[in-house]
C-alpha atoms as a PDB file:
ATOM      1  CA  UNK A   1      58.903  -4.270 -39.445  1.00  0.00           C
ATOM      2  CA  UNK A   2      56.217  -1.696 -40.914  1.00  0.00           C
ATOM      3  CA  UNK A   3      55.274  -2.583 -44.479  1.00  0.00           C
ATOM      4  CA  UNK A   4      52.764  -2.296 -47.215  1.00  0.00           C
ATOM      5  CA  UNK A   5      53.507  -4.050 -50.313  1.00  0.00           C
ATOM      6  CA  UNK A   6      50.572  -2.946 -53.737  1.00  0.00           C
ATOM      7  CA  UNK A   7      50.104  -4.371 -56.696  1.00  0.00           C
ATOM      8  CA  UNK A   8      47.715  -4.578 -59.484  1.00  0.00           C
ATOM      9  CA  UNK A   9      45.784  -6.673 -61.126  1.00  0.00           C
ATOM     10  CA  UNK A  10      44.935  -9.384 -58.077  1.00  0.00           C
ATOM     11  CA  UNK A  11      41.516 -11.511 -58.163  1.00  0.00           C
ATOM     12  CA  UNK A  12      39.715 -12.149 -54.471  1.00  0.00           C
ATOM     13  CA  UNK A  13      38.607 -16.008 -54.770  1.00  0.00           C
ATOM     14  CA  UNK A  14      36.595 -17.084 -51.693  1.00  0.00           C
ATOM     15  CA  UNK A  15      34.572 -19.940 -51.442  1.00  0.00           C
ATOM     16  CA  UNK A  16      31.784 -20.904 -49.120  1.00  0.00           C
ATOM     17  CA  UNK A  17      31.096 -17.728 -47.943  1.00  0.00           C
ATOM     18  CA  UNK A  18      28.701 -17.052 -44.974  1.00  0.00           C
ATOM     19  CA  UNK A  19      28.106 -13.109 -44.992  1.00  0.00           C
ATOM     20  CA  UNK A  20      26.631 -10.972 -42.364  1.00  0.00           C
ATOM     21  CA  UNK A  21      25.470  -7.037 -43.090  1.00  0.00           C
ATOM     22  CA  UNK A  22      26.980  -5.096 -40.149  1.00  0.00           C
ATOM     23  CA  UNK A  23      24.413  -2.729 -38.452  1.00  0.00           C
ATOM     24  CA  UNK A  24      25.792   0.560 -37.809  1.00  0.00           C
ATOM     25  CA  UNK A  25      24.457   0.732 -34.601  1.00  0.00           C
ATOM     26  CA  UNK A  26      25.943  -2.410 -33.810  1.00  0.00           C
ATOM     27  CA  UNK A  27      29.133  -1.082 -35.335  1.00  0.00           C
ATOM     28  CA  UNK A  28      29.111   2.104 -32.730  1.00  0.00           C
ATOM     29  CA  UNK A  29      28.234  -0.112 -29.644  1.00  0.00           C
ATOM     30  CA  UNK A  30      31.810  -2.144 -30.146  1.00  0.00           C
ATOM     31  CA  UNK A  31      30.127  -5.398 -30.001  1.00  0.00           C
ATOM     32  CA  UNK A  32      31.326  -6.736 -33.299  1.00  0.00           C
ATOM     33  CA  UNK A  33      33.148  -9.637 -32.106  1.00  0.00           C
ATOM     34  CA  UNK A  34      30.480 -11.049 -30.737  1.00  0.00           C
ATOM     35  CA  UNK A  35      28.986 -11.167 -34.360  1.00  0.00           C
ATOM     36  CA  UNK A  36      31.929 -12.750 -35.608  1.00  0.00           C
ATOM     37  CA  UNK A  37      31.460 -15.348 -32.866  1.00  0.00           C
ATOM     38  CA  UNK A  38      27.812 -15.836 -33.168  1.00  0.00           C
ATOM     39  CA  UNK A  39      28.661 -16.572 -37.130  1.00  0.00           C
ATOM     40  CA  UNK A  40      31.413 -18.965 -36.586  1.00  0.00           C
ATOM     41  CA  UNK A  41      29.056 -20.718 -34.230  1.00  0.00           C
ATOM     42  CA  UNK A  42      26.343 -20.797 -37.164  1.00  0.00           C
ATOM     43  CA  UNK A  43      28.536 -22.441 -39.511  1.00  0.00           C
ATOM     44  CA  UNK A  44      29.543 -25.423 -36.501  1.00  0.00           C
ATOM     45  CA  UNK A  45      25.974 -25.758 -35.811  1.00  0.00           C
ATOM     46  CA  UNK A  46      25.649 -26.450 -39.555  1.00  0.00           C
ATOM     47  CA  UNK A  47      28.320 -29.488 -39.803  1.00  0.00           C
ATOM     48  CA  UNK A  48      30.804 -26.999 -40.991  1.00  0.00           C
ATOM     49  CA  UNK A  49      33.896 -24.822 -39.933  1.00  0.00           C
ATOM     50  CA  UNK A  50      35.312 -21.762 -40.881  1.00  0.00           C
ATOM     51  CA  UNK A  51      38.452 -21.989 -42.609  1.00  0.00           C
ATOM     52  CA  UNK A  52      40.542 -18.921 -43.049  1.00  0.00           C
ATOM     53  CA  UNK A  53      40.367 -15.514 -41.057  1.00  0.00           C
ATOM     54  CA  UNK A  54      37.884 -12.854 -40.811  1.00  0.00           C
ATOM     55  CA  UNK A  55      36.883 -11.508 -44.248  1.00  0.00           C
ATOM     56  CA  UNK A  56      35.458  -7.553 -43.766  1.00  0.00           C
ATOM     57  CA  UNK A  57      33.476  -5.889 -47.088  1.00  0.00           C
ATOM     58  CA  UNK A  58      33.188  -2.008 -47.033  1.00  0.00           C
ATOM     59  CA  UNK A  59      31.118   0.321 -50.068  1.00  0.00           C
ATOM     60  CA  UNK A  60      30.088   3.700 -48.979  1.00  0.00           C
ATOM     61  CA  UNK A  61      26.355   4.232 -50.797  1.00  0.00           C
ATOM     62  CA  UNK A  62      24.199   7.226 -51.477  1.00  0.00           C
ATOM     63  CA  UNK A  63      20.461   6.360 -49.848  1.00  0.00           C
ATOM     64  CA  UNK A  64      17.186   7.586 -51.340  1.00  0.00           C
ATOM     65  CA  UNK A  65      17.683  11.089 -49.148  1.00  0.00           C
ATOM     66  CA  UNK A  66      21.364  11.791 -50.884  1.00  0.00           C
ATOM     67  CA  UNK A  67      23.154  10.689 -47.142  1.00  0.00           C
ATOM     68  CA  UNK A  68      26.030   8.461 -47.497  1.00  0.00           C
ATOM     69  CA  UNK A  69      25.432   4.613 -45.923  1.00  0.00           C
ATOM     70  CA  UNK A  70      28.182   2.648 -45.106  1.00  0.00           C
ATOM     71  CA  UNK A  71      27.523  -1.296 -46.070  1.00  0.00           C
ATOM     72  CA  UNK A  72      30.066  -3.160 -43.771  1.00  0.00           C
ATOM     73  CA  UNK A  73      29.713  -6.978 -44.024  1.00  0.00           C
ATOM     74  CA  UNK A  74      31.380  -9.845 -42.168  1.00  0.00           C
ATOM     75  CA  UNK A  75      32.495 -12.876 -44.038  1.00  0.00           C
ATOM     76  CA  UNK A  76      33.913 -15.967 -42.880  1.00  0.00           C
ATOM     77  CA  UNK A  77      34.418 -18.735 -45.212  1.00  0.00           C
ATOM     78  CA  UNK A  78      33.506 -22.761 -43.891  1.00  0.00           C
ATOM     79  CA  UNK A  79      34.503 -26.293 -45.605  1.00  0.00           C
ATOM     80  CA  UNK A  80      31.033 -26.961 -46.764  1.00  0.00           C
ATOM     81  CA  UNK A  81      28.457 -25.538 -48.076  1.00  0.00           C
ATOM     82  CA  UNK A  82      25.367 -24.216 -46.100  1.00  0.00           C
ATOM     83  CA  UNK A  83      22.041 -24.913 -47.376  1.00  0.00           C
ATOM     84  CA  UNK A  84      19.070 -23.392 -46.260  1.00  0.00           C
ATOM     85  CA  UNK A  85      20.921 -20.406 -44.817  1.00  0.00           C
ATOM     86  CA  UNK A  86      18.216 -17.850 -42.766  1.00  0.00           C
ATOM     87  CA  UNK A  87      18.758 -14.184 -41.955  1.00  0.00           C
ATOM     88  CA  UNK A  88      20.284 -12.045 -41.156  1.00  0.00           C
ATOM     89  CA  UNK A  89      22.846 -14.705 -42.825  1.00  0.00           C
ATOM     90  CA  UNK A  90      23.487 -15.255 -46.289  1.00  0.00           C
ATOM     91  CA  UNK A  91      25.677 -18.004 -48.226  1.00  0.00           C
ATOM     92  CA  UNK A  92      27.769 -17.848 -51.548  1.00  0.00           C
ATOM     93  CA  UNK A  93      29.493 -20.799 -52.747  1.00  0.00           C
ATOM     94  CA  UNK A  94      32.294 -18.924 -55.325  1.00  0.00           C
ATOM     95  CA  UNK A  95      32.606 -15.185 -54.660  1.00  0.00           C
ATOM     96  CA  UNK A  96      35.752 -13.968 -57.486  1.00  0.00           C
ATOM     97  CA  UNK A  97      36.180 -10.598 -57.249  1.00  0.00           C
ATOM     98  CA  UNK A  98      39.132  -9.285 -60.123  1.00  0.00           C
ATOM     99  CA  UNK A  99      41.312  -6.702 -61.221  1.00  0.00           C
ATOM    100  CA  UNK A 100      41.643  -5.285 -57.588  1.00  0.00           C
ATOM    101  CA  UNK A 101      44.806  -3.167 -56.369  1.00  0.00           C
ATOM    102  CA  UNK A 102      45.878  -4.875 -53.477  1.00  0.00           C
ATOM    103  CA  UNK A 103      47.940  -3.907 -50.272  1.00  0.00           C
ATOM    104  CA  UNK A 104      49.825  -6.615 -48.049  1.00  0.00           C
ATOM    105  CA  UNK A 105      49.825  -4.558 -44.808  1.00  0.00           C
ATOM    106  CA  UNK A 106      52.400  -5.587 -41.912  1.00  0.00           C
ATOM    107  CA  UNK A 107      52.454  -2.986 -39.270  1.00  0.00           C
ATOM    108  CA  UNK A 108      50.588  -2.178 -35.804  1.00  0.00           C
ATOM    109  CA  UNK A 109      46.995  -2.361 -36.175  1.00  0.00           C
ATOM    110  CA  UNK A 110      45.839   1.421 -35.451  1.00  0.00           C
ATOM    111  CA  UNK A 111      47.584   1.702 -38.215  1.00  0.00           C
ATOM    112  CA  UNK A 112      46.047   0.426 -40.971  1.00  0.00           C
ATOM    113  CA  UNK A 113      44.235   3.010 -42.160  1.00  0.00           C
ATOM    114  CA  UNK A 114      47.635   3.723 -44.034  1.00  0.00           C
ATOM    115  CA  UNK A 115      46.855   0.530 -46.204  1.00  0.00           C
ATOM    116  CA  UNK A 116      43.660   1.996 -47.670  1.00  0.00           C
ATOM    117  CA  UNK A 117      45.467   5.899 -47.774  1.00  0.00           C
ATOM    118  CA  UNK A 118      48.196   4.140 -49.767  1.00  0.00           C
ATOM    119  CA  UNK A 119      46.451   2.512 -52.489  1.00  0.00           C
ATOM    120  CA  UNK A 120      44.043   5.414 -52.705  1.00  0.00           C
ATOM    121  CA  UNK A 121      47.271   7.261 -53.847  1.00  0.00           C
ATOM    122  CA  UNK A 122      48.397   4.495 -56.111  1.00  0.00           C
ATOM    123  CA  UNK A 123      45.406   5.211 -57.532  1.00  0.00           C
ATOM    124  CA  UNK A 124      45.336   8.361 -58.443  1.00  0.00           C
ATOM    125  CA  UNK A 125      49.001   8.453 -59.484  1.00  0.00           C
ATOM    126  CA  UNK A 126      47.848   5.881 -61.810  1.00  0.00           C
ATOM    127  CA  UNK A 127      44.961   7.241 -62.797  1.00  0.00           C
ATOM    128  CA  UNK A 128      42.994   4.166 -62.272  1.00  0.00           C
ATOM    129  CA  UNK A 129      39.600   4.510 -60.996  1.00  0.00           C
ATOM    130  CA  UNK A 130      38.053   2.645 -58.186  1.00  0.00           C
ATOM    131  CA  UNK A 131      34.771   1.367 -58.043  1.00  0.00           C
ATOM    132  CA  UNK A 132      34.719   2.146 -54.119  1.00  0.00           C
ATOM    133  CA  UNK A 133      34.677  -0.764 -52.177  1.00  0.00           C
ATOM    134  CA  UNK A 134      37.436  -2.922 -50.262  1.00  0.00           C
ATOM    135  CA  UNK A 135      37.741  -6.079 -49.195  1.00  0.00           C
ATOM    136  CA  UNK A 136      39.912  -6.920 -46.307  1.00  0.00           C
ATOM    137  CA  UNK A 137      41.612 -10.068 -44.982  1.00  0.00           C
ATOM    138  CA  UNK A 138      42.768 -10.175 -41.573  1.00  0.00           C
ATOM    139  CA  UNK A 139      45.576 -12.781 -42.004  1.00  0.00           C
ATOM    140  CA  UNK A 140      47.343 -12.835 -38.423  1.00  0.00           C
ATOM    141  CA  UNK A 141      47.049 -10.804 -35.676  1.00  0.00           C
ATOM    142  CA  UNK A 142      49.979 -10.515 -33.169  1.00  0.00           C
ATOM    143  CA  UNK A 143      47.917  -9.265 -29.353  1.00  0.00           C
ATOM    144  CA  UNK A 144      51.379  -9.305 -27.714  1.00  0.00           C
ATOM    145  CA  UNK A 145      52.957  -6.908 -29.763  1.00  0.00           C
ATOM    146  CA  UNK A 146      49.694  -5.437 -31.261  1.00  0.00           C
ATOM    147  CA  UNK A 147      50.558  -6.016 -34.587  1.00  0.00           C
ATOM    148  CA  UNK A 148      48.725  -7.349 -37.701  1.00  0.00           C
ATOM    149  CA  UNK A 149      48.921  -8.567 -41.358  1.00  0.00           C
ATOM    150  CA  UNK A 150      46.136  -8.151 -43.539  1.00  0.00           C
ATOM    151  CA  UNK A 151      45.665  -7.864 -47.583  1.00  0.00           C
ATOM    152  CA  UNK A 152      43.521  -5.407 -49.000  1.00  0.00           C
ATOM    153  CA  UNK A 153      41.699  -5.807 -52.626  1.00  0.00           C
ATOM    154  CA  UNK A 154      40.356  -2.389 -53.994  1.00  0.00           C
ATOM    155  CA  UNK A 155      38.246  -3.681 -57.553  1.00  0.00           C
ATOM    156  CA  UNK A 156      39.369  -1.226 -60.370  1.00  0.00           C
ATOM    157  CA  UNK A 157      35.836   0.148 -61.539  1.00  0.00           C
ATOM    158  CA  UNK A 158      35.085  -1.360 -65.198  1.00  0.00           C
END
């Protein structure tokens, strides 16, 4: 069954976070698994594992010419902490991120676009500003049926 559930006021609480910045090149070639692999093997060759799914961060940024850059970054969370991390890596122990709108999304996944359209709507209806970023946690993914689950946080802008 198709569904996307909002609500307000949700907090983001990851821990142990190793983050990757997504190269937009890399982005266009389709090779982005392979990132996501390389990481989790980065955090096993570090005495760790990832626990919990595939974390992506999206802001859209104005550059020094006025042209809009996209900042995509993987995150995958582990069971320890990572010292020592080296690029292009980078390691948080507590990310919190609060007061986000948030979207449960159940539905196929070429379809989730309707996740971010929806709470952009909320939004406005609401009048409650974003500050333009979005956080999004694939939960399951069903390949049979082509079908996901993921939960979208949208921070409320301060």
């Amino acid at each position: 069954m198709n569904q996307i559930i909002v609500s307000e006021n949700k907090t983001l609480k990851l821990q142990n976070v190793l983050s990757y910045r997504v190269d937009l090149q890399l982005e266009e070639s389709g090779n982005l698994d392979t990132e996501v692999t390389k990481m989790n093997t980065y955090i096993q060759t570090h005495g760790a594992r990832q626990i919990g799914p595939l974390i992506q961060y999206t802001k859209m940024e104005l550059d020094e010419n006025n042209e809009i850059d996209i900042n995509m970054q993987f995150m995958l969370q582990s069971d320890n902490y990572i010292h020592d991390v080296y690029e292009p890596y980078k390691m948080e122990s507590l990310m919190r991120v609060t007061n986000c709108l948030y979207a449960r999304y159940m539905g196929p996944e070429d379809k989730l676009k309707f996740a971010y359209d929806k709470l952009g709507v909320y939004a406005f209806e609401n009048e409650i500003e974003l500050d333009g970023c979005n956080y999004t946690v694939y939960v399951d993914r069903n390949e049979d049926e082509e079908t996901m689950i993921a939960d979208i946080f949208m921070p409320i802008k301060e």
